[in-house]
C-alpha atoms as a PDB file:
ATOM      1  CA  UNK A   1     -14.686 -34.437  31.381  1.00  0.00           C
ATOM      2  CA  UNK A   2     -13.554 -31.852  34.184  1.00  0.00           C
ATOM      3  CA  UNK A   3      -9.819 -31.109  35.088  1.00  0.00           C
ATOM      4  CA  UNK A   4      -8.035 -28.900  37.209  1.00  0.00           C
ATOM      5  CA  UNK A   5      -5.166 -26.949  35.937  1.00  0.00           C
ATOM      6  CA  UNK A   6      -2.670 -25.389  37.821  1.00  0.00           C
ATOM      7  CA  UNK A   7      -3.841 -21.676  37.056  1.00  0.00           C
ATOM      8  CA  UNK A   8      -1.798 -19.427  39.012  1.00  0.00           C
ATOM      9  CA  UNK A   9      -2.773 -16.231  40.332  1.00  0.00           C
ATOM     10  CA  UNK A  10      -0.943 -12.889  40.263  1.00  0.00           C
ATOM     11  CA  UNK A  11      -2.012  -9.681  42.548  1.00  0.00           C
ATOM     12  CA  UNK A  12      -1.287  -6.246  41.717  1.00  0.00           C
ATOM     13  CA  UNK A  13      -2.284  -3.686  44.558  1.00  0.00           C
ATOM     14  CA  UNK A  14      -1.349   0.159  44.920  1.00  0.00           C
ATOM     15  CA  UNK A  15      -3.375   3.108  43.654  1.00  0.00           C
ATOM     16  CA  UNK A  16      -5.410   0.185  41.276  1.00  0.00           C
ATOM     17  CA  UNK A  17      -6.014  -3.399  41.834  1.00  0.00           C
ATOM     18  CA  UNK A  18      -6.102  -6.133  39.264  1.00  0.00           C
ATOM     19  CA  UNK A  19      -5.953 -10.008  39.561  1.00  0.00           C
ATOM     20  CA  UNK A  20      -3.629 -11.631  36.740  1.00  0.00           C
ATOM     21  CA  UNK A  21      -4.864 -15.390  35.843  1.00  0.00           C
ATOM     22  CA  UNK A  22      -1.981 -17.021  34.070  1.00  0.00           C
ATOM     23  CA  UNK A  23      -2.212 -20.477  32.765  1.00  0.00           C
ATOM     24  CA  UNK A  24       1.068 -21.235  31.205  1.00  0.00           C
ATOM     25  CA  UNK A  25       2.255 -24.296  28.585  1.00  0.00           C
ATOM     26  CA  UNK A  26       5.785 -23.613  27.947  1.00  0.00           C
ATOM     27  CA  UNK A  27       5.435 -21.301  24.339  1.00  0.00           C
ATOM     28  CA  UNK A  28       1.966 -20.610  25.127  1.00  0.00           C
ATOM     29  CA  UNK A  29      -0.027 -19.059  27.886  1.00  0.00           C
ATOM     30  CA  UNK A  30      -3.452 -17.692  28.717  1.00  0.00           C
ATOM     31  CA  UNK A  31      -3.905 -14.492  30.365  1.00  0.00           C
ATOM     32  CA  UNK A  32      -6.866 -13.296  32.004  1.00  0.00           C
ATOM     33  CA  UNK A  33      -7.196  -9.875  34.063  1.00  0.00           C
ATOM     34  CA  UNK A  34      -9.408  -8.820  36.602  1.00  0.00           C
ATOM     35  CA  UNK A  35      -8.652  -5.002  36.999  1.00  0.00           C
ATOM     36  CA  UNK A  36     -10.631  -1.762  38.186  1.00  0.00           C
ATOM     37  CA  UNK A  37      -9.761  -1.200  35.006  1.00  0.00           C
ATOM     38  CA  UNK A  38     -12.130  -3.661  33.132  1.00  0.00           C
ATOM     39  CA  UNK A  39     -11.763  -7.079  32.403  1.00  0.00           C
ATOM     40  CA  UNK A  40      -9.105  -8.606  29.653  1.00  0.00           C
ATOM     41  CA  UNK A  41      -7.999 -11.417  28.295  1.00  0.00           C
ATOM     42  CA  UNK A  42      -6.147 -13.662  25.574  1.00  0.00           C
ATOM     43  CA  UNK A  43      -4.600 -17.114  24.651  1.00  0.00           C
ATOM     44  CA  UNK A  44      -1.151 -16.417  22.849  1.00  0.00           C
ATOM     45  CA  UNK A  45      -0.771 -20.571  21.441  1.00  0.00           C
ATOM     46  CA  UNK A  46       3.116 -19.521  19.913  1.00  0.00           C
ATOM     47  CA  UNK A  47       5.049 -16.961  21.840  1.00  0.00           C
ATOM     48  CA  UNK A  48       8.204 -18.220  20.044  1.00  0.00           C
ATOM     49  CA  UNK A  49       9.570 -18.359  23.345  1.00  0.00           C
ATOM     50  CA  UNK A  50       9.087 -18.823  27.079  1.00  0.00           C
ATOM     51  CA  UNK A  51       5.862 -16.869  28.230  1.00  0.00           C
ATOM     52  CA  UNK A  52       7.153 -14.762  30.678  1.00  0.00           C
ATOM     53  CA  UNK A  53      10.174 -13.437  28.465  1.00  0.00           C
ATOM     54  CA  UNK A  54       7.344 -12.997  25.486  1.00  0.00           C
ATOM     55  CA  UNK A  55       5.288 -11.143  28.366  1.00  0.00           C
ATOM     56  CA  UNK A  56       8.064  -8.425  29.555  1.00  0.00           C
ATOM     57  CA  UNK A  57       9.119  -7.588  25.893  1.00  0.00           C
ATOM     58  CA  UNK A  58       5.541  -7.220  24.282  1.00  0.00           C
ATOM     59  CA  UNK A  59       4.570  -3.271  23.743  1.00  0.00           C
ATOM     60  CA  UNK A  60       1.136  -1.795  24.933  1.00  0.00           C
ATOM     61  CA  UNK A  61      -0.144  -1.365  21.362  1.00  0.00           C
ATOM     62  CA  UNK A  62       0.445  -4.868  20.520  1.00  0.00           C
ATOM     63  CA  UNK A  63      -0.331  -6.351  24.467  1.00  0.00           C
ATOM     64  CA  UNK A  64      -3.519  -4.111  25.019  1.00  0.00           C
ATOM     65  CA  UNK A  65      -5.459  -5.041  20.852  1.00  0.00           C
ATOM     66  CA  UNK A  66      -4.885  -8.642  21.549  1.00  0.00           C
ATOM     67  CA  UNK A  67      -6.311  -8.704  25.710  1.00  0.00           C
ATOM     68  CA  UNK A  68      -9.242  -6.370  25.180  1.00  0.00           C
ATOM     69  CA  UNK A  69     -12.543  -6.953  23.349  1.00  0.00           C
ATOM     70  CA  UNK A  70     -13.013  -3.325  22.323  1.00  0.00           C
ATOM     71  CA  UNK A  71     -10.619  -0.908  20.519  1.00  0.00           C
ATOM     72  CA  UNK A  72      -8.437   0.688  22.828  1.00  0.00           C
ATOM     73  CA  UNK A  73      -8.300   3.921  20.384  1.00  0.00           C
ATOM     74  CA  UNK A  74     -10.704   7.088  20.940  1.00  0.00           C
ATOM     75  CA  UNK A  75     -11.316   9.702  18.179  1.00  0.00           C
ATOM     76  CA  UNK A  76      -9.660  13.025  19.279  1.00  0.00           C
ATOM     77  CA  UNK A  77     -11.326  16.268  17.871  1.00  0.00           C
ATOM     78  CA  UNK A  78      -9.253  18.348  18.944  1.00  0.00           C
ATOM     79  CA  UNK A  79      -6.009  16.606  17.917  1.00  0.00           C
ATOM     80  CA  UNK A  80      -7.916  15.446  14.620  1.00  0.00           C
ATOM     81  CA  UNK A  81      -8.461  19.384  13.464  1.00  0.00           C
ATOM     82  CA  UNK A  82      -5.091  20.658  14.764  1.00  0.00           C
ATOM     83  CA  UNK A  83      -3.616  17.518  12.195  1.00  0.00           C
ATOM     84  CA  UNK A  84      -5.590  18.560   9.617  1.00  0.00           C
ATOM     85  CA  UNK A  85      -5.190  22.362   9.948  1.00  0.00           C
ATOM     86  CA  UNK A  86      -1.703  21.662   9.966  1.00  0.00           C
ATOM     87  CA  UNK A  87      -1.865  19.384   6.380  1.00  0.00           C
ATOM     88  CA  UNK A  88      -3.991  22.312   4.509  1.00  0.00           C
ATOM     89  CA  UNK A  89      -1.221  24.854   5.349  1.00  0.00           C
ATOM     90  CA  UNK A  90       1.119  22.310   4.139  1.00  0.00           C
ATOM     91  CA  UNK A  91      -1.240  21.969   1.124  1.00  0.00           C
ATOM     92  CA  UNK A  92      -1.661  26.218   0.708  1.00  0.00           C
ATOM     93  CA  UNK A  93       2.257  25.966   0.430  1.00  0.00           C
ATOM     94  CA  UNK A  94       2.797  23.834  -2.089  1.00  0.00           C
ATOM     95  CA  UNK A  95       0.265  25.401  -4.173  1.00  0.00           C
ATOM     96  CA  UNK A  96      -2.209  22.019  -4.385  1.00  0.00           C
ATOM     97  CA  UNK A  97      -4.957  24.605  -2.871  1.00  0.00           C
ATOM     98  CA  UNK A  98      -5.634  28.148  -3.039  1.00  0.00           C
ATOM     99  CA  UNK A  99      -5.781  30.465  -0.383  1.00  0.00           C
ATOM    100  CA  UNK A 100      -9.547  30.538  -0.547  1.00  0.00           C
ATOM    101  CA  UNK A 101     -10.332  26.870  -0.435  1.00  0.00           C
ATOM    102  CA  UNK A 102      -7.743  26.656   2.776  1.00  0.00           C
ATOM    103  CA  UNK A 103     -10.207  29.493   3.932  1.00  0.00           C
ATOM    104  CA  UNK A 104     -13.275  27.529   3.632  1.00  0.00           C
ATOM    105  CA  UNK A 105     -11.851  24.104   4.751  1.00  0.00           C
ATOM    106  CA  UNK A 106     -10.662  25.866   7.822  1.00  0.00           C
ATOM    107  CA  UNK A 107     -13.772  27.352   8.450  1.00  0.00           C
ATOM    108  CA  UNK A 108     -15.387  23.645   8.129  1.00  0.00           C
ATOM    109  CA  UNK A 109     -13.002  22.507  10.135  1.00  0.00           C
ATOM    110  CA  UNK A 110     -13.630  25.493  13.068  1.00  0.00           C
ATOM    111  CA  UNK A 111     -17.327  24.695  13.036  1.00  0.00           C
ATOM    112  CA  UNK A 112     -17.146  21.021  14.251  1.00  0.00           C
ATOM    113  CA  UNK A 113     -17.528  21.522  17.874  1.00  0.00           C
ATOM    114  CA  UNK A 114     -18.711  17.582  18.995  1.00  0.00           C
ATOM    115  CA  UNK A 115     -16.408  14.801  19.487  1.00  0.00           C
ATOM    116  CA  UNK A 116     -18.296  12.910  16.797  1.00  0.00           C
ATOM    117  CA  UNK A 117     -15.982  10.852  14.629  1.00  0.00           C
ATOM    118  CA  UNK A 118     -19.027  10.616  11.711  1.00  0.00           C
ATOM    119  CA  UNK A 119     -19.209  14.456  11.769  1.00  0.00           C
ATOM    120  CA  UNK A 120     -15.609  14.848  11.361  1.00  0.00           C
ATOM    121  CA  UNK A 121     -15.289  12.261   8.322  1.00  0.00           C
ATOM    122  CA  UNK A 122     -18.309  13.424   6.445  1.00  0.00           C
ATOM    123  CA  UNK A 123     -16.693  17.038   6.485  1.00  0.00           C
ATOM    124  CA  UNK A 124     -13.261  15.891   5.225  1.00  0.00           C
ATOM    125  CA  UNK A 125     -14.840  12.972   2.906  1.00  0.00           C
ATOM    126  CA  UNK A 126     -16.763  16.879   1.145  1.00  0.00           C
ATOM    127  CA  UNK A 127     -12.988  18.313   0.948  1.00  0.00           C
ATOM    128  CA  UNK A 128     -11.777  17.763  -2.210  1.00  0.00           C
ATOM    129  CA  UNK A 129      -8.227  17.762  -1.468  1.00  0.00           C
ATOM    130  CA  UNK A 130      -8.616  14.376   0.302  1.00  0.00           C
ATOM    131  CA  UNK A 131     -10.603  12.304  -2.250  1.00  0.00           C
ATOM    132  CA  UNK A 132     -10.507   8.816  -0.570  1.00  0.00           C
ATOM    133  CA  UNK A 133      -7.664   9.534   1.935  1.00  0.00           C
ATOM    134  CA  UNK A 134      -9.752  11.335   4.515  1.00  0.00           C
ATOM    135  CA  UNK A 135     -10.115   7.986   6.885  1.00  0.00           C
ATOM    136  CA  UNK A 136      -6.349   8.692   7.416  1.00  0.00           C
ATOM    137  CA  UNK A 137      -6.584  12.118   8.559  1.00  0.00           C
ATOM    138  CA  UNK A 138      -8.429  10.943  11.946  1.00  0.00           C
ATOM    139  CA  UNK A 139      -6.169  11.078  15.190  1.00  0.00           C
ATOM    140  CA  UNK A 140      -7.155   8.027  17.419  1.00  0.00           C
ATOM    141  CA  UNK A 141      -4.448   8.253  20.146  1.00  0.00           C
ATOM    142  CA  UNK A 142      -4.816   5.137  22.980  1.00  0.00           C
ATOM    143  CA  UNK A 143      -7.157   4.923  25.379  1.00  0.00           C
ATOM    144  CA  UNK A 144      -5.881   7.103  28.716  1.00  0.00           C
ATOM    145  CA  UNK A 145      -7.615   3.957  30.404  1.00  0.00           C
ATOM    146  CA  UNK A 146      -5.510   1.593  28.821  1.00  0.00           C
ATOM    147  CA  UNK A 147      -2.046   3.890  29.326  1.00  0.00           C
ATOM    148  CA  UNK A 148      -2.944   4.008  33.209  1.00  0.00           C
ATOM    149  CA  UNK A 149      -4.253   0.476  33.312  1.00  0.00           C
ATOM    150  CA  UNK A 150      -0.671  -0.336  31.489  1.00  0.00           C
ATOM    151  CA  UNK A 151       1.444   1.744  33.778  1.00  0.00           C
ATOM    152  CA  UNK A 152       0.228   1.339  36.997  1.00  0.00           C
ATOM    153  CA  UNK A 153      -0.684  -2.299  36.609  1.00  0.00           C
ATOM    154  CA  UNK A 154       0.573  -4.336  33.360  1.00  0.00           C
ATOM    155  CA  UNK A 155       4.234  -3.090  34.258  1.00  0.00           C
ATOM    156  CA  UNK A 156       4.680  -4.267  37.981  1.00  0.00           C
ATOM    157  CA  UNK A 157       3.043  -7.455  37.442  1.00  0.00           C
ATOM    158  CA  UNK A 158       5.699  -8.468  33.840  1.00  0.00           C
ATOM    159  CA  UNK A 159       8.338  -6.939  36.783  1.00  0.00           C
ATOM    160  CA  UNK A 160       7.181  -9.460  39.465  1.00  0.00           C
ATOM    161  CA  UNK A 161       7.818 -12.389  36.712  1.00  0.00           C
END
């Protein structure tokens, strides 16, 4: 069997381009994206309420892990140290480490140079201070790809609706 639904077709041009396919059912709607961004796409069956109101008031975190197939999180190095860094001074003060094990953590810390998210892990899963808590000293900010995706494209096409 072979219909034809009444897909409609949204167009988002300025710096970035992307092609919005929405196929709509009163609560639910299907939303697929054609963007120089990548591609994306999802089938919401129960906004709770009409599809373009659920569309304007849904955030980037929650929009962005349901419309792509990837994560749209990247380890940080750099912001993952500074974090920790910050925690084992926090530690050194209250006294749950001494100043030479905030010395050597530090200095483990300092020598991871790569943005490699294994690296980082195995050296905080060896710091005793952390025991099985390490996987929540990682800092895995969005995607910039997904912010500039969001902001230059996602916004003026829930505006156009």
């Amino acid at each position: 069997m072979i219909t034809i639904d009444n897909t409609k077709t949204y167009i988002v041009k300025n710096r970035e381009y992307a092609e919005f396919y929405i196929r709509e059912g009163g609560e639910n709607v299907s939303v697929t994206i054609r963007s120089t961004f990548g591609n994306f796409g999802y089938f919401w069956s129960h906004c709770g309420e009409n599809w373009k109101t659920f569309l304007k008031k849904v955030d980037m975190d929650y929009a962005m892990n349901k419309l792509s197939d990837s994560s749209i999180y990247a380890f940080d190095i750099e912001e993952s140290v500074k974090f920790v860094k910050n925690d084992i001074i926090e530690l050194r003060k209250t006294g749950s480490l001494t100043k030479e094990q905030a010395r050597e953590y530090t200095d483990e810390l300092n020598s991871l140079c790569d943005n490699d998210e294994r690296l980082f892990m195995e050296a905080l899963s060896e710091m005793k201070c952390y025991n099985d808590c390490y996987y929540e000293m990682s800092v895995k900010p969005i995607k910039r790809s997904i912010v500039n995706f969001w902001e230059t494209l996602w916004i003026p096409f829930v505006e156009s609706l």
